[in-house]
N, C-alpha and C. Protein backbone atom coordinates (compact mmCIF):
# COMPACT_ATOMS: atom_id res chain seq x y z
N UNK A 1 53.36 105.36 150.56
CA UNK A 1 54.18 104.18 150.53
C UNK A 1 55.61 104.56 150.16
N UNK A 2 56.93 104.12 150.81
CA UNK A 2 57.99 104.24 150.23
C UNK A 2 58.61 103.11 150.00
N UNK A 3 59.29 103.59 148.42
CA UNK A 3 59.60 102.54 147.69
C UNK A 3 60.90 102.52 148.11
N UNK A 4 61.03 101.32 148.46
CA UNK A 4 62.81 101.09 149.04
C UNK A 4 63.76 100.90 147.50
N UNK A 5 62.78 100.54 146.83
CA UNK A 5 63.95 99.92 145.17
C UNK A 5 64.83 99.09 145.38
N UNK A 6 65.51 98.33 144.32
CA UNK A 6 66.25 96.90 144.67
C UNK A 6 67.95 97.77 144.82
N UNK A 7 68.49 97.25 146.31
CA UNK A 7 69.47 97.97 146.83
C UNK A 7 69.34 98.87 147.42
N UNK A 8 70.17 99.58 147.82
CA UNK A 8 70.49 100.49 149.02
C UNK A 8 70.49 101.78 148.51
N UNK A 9 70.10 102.68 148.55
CA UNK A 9 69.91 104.16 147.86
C UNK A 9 70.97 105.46 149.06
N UNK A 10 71.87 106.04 148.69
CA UNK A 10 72.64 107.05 149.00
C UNK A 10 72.47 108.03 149.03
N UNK A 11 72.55 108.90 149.67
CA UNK A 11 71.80 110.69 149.50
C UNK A 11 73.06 111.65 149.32
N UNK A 12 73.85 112.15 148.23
CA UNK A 12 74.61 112.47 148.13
C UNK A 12 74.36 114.26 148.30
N UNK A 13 74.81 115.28 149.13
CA UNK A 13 74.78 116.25 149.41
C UNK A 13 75.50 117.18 148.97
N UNK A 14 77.10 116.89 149.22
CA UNK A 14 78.17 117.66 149.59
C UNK A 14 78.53 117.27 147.99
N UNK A 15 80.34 116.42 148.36
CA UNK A 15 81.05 115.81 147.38
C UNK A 15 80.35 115.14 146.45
N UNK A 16 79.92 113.88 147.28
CA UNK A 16 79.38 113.16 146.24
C UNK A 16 78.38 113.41 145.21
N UNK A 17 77.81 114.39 145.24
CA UNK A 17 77.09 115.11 144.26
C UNK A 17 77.90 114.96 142.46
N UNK A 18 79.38 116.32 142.83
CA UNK A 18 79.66 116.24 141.81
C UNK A 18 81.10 115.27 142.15
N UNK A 19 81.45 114.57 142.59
CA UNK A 19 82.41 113.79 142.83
C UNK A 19 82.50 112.29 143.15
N UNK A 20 81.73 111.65 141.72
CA UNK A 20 81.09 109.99 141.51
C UNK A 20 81.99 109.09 141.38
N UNK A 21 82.72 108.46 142.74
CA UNK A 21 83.72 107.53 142.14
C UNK A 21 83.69 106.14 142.69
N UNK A 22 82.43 106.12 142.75
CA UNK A 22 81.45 105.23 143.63
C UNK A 22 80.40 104.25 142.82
N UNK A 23 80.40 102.93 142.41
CA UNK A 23 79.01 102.10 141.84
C UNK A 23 77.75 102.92 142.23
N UNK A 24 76.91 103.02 141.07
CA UNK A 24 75.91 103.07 140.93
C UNK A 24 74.86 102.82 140.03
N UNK A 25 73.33 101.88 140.25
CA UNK A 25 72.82 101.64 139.09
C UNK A 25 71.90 102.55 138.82
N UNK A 26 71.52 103.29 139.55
CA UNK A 26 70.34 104.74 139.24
C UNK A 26 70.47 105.86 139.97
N UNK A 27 70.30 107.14 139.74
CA UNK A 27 70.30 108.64 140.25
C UNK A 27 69.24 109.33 140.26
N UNK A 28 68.52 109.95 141.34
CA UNK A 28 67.53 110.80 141.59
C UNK A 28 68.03 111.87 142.04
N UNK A 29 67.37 112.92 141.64
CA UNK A 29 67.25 114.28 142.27
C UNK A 29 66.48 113.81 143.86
N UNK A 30 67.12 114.42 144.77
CA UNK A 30 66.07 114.09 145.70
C UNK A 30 66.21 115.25 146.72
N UNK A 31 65.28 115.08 147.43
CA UNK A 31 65.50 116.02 149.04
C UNK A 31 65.18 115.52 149.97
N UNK A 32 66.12 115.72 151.36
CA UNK A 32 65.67 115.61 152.15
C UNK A 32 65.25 116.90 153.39
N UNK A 33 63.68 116.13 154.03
CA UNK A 33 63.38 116.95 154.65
C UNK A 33 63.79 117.34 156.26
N UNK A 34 63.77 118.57 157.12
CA UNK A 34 64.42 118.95 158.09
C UNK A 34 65.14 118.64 158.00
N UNK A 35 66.54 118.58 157.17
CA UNK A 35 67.69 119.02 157.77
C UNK A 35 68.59 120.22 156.19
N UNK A 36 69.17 121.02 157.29
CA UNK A 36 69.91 121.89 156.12
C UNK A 36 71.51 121.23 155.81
N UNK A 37 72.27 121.83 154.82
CA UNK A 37 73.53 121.69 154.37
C UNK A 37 74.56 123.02 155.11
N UNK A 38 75.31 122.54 155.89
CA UNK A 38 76.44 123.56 156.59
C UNK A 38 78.13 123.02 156.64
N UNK A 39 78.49 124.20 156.31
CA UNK A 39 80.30 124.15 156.18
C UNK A 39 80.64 124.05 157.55
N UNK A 40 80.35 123.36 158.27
CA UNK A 40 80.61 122.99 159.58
C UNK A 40 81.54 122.05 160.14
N UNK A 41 81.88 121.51 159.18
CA UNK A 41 82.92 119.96 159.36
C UNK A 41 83.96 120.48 158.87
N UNK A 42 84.97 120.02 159.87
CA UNK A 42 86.51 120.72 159.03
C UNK A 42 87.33 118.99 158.57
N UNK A 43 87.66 119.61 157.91
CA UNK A 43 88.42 118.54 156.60
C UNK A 43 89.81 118.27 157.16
N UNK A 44 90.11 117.04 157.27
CA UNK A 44 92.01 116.84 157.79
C UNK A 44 92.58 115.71 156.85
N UNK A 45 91.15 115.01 155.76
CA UNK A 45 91.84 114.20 155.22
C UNK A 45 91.21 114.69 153.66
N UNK A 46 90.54 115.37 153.59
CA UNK A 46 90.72 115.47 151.67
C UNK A 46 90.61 116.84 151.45
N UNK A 47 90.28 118.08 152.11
CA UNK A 47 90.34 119.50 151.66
C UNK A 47 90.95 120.27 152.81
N UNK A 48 91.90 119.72 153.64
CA UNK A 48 92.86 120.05 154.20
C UNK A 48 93.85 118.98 154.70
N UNK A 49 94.54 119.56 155.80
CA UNK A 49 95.20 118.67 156.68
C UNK A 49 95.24 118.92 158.15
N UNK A 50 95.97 118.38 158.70
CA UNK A 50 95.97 118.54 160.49
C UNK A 50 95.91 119.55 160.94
N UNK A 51 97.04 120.01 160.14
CA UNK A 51 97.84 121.23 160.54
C UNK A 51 97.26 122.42 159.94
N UNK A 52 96.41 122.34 159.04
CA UNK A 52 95.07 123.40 158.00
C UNK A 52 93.85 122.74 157.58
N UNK A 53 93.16 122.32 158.66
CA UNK A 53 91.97 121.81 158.42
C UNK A 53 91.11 123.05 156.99
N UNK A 54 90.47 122.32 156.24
CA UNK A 54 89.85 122.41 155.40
C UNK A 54 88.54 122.69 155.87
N UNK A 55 87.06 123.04 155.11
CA UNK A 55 85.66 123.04 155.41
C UNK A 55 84.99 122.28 154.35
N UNK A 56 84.25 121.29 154.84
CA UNK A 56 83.13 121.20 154.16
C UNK A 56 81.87 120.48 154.65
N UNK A 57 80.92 120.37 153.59
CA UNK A 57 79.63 120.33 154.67
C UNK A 57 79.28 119.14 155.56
N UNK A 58 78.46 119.51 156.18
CA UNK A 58 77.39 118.34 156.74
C UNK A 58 75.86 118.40 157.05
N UNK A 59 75.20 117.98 157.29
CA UNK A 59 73.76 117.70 157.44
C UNK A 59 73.61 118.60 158.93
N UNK A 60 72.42 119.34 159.26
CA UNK A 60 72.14 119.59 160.40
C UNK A 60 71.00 119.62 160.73
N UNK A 61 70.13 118.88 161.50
CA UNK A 61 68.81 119.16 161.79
C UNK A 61 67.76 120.27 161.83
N UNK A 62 67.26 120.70 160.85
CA UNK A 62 66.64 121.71 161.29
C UNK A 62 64.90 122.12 160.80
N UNK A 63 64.11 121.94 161.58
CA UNK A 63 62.48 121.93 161.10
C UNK A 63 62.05 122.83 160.22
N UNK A 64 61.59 122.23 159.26
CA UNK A 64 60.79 122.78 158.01
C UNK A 64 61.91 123.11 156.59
N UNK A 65 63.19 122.73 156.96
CA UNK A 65 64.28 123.08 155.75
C UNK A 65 64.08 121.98 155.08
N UNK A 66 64.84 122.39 154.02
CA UNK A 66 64.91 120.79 152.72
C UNK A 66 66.05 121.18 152.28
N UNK A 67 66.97 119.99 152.08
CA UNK A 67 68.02 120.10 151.35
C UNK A 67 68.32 119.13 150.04
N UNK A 68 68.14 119.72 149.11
CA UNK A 68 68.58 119.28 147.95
C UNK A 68 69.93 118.56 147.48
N UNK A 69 69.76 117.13 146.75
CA UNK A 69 70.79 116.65 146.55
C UNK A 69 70.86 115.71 145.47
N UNK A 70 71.30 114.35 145.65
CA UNK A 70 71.05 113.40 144.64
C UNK A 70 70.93 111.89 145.42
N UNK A 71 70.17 111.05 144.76
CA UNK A 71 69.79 109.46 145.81
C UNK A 71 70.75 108.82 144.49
N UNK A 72 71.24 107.91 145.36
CA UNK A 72 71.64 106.78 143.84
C UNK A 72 71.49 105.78 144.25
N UNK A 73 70.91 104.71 143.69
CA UNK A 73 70.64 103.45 144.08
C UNK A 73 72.32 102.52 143.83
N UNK A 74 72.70 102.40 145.29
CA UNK A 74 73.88 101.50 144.91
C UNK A 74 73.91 99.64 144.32
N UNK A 75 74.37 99.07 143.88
CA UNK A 75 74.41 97.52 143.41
C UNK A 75 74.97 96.96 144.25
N UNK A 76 73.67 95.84 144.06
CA UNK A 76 73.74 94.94 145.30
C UNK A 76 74.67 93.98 145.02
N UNK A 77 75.58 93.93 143.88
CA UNK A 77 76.68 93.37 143.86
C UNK A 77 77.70 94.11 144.14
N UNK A 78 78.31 93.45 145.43
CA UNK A 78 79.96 93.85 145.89
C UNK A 78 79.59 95.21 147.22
N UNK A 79 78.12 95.07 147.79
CA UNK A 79 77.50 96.40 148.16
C UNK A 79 78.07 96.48 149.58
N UNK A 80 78.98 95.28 150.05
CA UNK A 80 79.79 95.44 151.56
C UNK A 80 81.14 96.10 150.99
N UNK A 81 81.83 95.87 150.11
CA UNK A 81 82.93 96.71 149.32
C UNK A 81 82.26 98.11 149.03
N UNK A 82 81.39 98.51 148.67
CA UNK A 82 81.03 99.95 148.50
C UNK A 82 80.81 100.44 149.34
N UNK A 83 80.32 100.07 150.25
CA UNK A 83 79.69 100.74 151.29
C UNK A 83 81.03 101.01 152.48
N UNK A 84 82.16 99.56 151.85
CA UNK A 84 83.62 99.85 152.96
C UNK A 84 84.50 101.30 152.06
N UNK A 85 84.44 101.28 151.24
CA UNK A 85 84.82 102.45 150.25
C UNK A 85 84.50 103.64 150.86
N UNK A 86 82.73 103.47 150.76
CA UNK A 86 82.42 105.44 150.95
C UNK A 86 82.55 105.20 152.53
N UNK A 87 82.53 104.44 153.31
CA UNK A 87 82.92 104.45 155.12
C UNK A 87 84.37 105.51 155.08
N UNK A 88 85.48 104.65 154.24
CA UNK A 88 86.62 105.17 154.09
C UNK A 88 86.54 106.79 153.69
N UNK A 89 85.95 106.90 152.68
CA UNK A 89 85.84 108.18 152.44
C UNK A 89 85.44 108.91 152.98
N UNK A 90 83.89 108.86 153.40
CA UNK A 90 83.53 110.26 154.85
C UNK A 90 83.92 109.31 156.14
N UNK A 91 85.22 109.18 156.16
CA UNK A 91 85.70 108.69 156.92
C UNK A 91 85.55 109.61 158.40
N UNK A 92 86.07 111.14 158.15
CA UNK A 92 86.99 112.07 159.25
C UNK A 92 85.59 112.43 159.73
N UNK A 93 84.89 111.92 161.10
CA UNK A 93 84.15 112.44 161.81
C UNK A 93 82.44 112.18 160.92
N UNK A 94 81.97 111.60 160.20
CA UNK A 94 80.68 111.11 159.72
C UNK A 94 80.31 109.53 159.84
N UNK A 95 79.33 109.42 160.05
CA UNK A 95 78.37 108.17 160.17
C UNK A 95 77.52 108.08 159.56
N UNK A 96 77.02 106.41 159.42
CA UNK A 96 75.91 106.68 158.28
C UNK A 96 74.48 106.52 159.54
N UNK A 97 73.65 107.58 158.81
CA UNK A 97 72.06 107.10 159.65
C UNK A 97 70.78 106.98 158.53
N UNK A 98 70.15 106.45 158.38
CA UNK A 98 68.50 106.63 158.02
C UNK A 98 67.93 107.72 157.28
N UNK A 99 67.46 107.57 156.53
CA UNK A 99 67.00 108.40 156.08
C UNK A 99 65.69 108.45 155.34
N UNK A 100 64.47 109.02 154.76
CA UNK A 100 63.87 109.33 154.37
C UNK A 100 63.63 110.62 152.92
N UNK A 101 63.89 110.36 151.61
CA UNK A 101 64.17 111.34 150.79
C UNK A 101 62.85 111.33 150.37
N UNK A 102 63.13 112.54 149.46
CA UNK A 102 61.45 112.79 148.39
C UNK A 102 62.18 112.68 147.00
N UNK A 103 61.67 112.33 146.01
CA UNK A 103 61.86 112.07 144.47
C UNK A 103 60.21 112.32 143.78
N UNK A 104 60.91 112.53 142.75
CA UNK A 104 60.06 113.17 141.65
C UNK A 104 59.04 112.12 141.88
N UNK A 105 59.01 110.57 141.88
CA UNK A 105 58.81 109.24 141.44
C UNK A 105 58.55 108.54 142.73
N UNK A 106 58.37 109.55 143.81
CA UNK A 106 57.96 109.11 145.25
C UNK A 106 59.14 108.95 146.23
N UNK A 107 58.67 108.33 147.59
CA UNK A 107 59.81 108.70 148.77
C UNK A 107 60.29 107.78 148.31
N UNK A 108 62.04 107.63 148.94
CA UNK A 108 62.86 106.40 148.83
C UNK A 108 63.32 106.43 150.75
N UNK A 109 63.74 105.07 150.89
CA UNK A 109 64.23 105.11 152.25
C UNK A 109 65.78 104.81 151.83
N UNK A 110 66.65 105.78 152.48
CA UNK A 110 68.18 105.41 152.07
C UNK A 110 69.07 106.07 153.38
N UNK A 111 70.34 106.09 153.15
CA UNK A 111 71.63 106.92 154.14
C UNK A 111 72.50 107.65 153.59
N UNK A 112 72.65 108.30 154.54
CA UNK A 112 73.29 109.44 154.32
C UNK A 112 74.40 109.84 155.34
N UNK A 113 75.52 109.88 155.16
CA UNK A 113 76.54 110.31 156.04
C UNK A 113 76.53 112.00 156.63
N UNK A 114 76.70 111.74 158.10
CA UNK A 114 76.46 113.16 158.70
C UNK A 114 77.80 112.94 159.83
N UNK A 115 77.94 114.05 160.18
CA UNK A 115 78.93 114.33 161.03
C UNK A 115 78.29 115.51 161.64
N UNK A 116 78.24 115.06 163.15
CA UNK A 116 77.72 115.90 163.95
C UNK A 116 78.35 116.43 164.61
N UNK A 117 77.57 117.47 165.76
CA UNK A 117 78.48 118.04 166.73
C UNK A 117 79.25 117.38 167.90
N UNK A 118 78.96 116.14 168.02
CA UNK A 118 79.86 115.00 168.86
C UNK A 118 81.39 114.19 168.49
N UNK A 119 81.32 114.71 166.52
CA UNK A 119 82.79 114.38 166.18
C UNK A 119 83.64 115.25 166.23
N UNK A 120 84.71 115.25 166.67
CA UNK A 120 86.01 116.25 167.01
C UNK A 120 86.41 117.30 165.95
N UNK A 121 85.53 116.90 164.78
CA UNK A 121 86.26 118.26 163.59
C UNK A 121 84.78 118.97 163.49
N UNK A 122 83.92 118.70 164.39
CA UNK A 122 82.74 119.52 164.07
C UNK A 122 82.75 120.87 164.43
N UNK A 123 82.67 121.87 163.71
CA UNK A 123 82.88 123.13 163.99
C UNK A 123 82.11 124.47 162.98
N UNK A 124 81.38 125.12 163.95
CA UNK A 124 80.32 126.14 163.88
C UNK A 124 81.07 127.12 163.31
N UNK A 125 80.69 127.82 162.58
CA UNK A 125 81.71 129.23 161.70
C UNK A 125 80.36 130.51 160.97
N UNK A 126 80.83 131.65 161.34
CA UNK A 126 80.22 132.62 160.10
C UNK A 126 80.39 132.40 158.86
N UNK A 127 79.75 132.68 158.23
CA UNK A 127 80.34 133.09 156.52
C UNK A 127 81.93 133.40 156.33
N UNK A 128 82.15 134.40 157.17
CA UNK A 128 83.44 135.19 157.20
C UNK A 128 84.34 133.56 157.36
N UNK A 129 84.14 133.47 158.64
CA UNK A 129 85.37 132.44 159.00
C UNK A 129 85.47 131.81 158.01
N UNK A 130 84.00 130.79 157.92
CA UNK A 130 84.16 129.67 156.84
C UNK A 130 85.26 130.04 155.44
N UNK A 131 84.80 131.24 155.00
CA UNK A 131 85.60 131.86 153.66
C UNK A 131 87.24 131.71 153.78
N UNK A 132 87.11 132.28 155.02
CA UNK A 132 88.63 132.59 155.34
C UNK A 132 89.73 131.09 155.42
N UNK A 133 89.22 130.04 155.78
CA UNK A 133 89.69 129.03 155.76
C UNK A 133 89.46 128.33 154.62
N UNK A 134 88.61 128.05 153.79
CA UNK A 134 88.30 127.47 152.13
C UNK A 134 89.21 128.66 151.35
N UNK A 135 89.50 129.71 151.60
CA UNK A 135 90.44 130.26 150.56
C UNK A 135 91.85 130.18 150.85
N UNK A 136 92.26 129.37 151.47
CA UNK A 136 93.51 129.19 151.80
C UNK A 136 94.09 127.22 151.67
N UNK A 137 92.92 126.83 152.44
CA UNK A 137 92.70 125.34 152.78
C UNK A 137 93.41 124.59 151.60
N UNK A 138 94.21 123.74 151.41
CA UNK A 138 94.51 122.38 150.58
C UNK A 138 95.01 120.94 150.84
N UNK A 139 94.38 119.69 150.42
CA UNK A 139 94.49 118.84 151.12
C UNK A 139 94.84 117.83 150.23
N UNK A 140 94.82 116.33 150.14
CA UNK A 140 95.15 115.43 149.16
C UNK A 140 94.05 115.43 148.11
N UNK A 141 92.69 115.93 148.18
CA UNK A 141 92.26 115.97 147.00
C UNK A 141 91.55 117.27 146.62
N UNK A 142 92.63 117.82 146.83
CA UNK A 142 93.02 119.70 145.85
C UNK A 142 92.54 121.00 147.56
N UNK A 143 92.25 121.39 146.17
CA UNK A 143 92.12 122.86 146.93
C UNK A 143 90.63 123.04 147.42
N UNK A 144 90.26 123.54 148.65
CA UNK A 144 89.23 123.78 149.49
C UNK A 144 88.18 124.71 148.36
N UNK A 145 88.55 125.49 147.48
CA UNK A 145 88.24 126.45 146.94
C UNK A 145 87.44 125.33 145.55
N UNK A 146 88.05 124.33 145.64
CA UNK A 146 87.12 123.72 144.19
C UNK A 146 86.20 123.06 144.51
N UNK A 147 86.26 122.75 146.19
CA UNK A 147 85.28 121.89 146.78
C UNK A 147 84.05 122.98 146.87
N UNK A 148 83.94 123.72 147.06
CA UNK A 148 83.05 124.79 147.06
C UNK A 148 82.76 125.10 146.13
N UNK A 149 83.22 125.78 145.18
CA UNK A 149 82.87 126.13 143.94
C UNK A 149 82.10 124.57 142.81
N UNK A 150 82.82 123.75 142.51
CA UNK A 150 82.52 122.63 142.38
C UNK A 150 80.55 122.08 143.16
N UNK A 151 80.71 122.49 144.35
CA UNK A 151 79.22 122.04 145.15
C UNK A 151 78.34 123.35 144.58
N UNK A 152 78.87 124.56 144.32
CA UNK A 152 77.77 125.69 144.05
C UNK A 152 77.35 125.13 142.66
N UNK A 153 77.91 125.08 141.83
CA UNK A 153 77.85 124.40 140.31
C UNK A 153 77.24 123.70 140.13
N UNK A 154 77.48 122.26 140.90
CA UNK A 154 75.91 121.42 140.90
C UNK A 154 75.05 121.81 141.74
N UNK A 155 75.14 122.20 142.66
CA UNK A 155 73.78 122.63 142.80
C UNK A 155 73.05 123.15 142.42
N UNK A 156 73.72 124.25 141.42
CA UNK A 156 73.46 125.15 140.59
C UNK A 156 72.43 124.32 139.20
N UNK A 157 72.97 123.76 138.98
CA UNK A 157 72.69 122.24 137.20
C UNK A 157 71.58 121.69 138.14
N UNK A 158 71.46 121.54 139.60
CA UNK A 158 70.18 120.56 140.07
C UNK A 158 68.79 121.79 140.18
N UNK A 159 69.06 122.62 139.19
CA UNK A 159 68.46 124.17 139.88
C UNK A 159 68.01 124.00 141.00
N UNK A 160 68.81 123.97 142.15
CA UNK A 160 68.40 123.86 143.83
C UNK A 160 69.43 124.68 144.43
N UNK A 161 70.02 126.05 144.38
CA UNK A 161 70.93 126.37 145.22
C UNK A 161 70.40 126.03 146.31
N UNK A 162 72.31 126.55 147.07
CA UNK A 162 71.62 126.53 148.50
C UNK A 162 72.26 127.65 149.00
N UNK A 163 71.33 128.67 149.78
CA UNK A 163 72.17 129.72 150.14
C UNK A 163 73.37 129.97 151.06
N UNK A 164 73.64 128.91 151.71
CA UNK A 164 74.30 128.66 152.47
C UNK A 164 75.66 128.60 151.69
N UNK A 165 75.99 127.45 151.16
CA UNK A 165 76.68 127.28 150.13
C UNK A 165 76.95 128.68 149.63
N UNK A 166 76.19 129.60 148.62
CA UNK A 166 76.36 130.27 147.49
C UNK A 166 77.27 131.93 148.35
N UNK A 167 76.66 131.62 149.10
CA UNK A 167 77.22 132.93 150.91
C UNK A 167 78.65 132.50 151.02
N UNK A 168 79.10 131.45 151.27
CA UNK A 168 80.60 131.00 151.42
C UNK A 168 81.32 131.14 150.11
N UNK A 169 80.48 130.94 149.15
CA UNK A 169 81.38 130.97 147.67
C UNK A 169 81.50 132.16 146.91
N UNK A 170 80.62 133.32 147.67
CA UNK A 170 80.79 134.64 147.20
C UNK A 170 81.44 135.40 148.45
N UNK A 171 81.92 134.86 149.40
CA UNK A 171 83.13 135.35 150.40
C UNK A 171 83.88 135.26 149.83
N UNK A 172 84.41 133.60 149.35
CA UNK A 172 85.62 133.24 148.82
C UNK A 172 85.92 134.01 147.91
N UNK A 173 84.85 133.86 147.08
CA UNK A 173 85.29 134.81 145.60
C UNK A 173 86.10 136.10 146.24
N UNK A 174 85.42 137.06 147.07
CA UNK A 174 85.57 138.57 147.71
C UNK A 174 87.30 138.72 148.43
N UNK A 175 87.30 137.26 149.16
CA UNK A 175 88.06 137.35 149.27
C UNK A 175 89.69 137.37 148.82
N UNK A 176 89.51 136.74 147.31
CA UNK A 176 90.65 136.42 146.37
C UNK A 176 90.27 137.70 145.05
N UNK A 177 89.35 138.55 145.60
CA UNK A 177 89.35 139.86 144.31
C UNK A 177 90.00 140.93 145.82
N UNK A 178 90.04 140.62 147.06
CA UNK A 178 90.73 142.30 147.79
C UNK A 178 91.76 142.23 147.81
């Protein structure tokens, strides 16, 4: 059985993990299943700009992965204002779809913003590349380099790395010690 809970539940991945500036009346650890976390989305409005797109993640389909994150049950007071908020925010190339999480305390049904390979900043990278652009990248809300470091950290506190993640943040590092 999944418990929907009173309100709308969020699957926070990326930012919103450690970057809460958003209503909420409860937080789960959660995961979701088949799909992984990838630095695939380039940033033009908060960890870069036009002219130096930024990286950071998005959701990608993929069978038998789990990606670790956080659910928060949003309040159902003012929940067309929140929901116009975080629209605004994963504004550059994400949509919200459906979702299905796991919690300690059973499934929840909630959304999650993804940006796929059909939005215009979607873009495939090595380790290398990805690094090479997060160690340089800065946008209106800081430097590409805290967005990363910042996501290894909690993920780190949710004990759930993700290797994906931890591969880009020990480029970066490599690349600001040569």
């Amino acid at each position: 059985m999944i418990d929907s809970g009173a309100g709308l539940w969020l699957f926070g991945y990326g930012s919103l993990i450690w970057r809460i500036d958003f209503p909420f009346e409860e937080k789960r650890t959660a995961s979701l299943g088949n799909w992984t976390r990838r630095f695939w989305q380039r940033s033009t409005d908060h960890r870069g700009t036009a002219a130096s797109p930024g990286r950071v993640v998005t959701l990608i389909p993929s069978p038998g992965a789990i990606c670790w994150g956080i659910a928060y049950r949003l309040p159902e007071t003012d929940l067309e204002q929140t929901l116009a908020d975080l629209d605004y925010r994963e504004k550059n190339g994400y949509r919200r779809v459906q979702v299905r999480l796991d919690t300690a305390t059973g499934p929840l049904t909630g959304i999650a913003y993804v940006a796929d390979e059909t939005n215009p900043h979607f873009e495939r990278g090595s380790i290398a590349s990805i690094a090479r652009v997060v160690a340089s990248a800065v946008g209106p809300s800081g430097a590409n380099t805290e967005y990363t470091f910042e996501l290894e950290a909690a993920l780190a506190a949710l004990s759930q790395p993700d290797p994906h993640v931890s591969a880009v943040a020990r480029a970066v590092r490599a690349r600001s010690q040569a």
